[in-house]
C-alpha atoms as a PDB file:
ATOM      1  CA  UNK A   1     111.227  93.207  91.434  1.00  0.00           C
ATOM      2  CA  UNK A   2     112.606  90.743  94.424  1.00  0.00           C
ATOM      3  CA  UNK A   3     113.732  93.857  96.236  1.00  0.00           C
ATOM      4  CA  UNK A   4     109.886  95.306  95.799  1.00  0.00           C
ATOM      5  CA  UNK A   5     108.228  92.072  97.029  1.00  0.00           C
ATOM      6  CA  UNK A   6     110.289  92.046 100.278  1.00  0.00           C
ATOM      7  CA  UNK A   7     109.802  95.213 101.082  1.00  0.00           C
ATOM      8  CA  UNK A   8     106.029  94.637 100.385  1.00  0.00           C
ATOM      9  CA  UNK A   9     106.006  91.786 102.569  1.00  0.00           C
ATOM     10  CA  UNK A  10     108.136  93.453 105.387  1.00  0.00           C
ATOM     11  CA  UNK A  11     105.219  96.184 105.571  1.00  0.00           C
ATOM     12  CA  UNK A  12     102.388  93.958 105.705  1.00  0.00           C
ATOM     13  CA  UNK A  13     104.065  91.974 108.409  1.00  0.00           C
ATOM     14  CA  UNK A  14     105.391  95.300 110.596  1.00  0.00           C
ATOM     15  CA  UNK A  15     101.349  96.635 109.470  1.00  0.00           C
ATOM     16  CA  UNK A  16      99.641  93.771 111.197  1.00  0.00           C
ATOM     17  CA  UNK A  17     101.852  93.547 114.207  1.00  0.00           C
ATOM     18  CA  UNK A  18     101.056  97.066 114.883  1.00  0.00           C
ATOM     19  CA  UNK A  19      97.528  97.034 113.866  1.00  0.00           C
ATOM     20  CA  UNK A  20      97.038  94.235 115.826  1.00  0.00           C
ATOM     21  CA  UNK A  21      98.767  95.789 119.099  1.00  0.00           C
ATOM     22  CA  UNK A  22      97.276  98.780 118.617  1.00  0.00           C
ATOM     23  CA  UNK A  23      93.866  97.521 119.662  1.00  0.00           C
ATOM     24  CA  UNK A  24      95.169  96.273 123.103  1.00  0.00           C
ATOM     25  CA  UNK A  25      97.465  98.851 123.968  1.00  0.00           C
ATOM     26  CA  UNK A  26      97.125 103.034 124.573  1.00  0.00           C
ATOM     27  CA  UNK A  27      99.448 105.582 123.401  1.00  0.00           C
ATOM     28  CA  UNK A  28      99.149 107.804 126.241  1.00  0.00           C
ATOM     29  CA  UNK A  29     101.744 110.062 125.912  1.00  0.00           C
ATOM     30  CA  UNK A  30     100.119 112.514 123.094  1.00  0.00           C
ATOM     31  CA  UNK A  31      96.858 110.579 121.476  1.00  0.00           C
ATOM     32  CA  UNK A  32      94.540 111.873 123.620  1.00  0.00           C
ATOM     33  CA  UNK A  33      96.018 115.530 122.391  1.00  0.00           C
ATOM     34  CA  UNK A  34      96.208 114.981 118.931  1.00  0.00           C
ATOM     35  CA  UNK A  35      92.258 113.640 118.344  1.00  0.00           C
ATOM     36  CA  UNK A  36      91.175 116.748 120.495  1.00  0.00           C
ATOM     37  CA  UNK A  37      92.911 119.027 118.160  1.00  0.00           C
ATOM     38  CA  UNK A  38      91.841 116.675 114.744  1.00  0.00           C
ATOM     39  CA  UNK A  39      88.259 116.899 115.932  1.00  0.00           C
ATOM     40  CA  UNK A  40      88.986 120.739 116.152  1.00  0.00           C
ATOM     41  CA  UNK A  41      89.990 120.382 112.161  1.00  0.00           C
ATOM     42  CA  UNK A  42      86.776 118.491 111.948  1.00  0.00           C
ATOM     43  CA  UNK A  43      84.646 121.578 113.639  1.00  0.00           C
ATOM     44  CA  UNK A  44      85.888 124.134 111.473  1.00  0.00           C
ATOM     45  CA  UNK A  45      89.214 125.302 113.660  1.00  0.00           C
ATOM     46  CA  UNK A  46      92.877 125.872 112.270  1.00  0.00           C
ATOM     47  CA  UNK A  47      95.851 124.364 113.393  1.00  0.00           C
ATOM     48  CA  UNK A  48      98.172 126.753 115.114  1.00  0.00           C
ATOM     49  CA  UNK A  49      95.686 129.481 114.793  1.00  0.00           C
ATOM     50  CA  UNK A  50      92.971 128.054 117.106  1.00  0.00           C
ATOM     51  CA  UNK A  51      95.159 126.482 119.233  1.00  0.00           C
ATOM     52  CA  UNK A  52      98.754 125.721 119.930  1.00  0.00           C
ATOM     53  CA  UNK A  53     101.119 123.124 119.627  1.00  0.00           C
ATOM     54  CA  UNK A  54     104.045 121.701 118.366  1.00  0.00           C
ATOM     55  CA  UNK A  55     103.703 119.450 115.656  1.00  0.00           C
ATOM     56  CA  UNK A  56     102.781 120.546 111.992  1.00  0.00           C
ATOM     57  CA  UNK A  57      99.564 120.719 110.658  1.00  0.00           C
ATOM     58  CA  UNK A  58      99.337 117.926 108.712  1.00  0.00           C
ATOM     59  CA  UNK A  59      99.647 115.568 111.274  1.00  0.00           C
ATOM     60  CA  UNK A  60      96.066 117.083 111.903  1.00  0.00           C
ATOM     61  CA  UNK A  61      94.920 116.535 108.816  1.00  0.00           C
ATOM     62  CA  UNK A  62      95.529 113.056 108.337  1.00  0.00           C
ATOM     63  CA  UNK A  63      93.884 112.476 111.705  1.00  0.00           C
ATOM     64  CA  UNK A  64      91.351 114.409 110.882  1.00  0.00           C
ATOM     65  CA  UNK A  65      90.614 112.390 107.564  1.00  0.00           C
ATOM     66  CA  UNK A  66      90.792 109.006 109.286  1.00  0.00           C
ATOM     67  CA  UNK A  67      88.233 110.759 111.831  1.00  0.00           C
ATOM     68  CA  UNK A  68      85.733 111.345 109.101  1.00  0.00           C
ATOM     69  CA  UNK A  69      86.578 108.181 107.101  1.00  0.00           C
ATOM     70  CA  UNK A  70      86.792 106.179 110.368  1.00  0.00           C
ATOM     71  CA  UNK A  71      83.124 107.347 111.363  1.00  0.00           C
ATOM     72  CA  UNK A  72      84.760 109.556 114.387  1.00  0.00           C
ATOM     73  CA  UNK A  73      86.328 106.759 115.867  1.00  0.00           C
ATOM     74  CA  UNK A  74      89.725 106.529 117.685  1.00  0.00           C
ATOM     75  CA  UNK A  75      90.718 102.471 115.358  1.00  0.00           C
ATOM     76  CA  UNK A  76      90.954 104.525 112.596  1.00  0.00           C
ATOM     77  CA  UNK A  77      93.473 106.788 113.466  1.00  0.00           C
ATOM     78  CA  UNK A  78      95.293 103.958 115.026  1.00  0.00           C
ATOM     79  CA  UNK A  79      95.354 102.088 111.983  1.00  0.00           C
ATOM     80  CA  UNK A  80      96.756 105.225 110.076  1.00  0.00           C
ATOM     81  CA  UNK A  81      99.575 105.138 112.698  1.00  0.00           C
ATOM     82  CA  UNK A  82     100.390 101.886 112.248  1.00  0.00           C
ATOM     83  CA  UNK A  83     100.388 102.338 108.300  1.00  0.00           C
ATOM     84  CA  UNK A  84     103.201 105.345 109.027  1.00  0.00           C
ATOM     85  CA  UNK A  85     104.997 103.052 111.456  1.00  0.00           C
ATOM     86  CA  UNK A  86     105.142 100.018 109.494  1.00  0.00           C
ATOM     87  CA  UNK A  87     106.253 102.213 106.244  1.00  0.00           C
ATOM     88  CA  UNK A  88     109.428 103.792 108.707  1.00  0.00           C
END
């Protein structure tokens, strides 16, 4: 139970420090790729069918849910991103 509450509280902590950052900083290297290709998903096109790339297709479908859960808007994929950071 001990073990379960620290790693509880060693998520939230490592959640808001990158929710927090991620409003003031860009991740230029591949998010502007990755929304063009989850609004794709969005509009009806396939993964690796309509387009090419090199990650898996469910990194384009969890974008693409936090796109329509998120009301189109880029803060909710970054929040999903720092949920999978915090939790590795």
């Amino acid at each position: 139970m001990r073990d379960a509450l620290i790693a509880t509280a060693l998520f939230a902590v490592a959640f808001g420090v990158f929710a927090i950052t991620s409003t003031r900083f860009l991740e230029l290297r591949d998010e502007g790729h990755i929304l063009e290709l989850s609004r794709g998903l969005v509009n009806g096109q396939i993964p690796h069918r309509d387009n090419s790339d090199v990650y898996g297709p469910g990194l384009y479908a969890v974008t693409a849910a936090a796109l329509f859960v998120g009301d189109n808007r880029i803060m909710a994929v970054r929040y999903v991103l720092a949920a999978v950071r915090a939790g590795t």
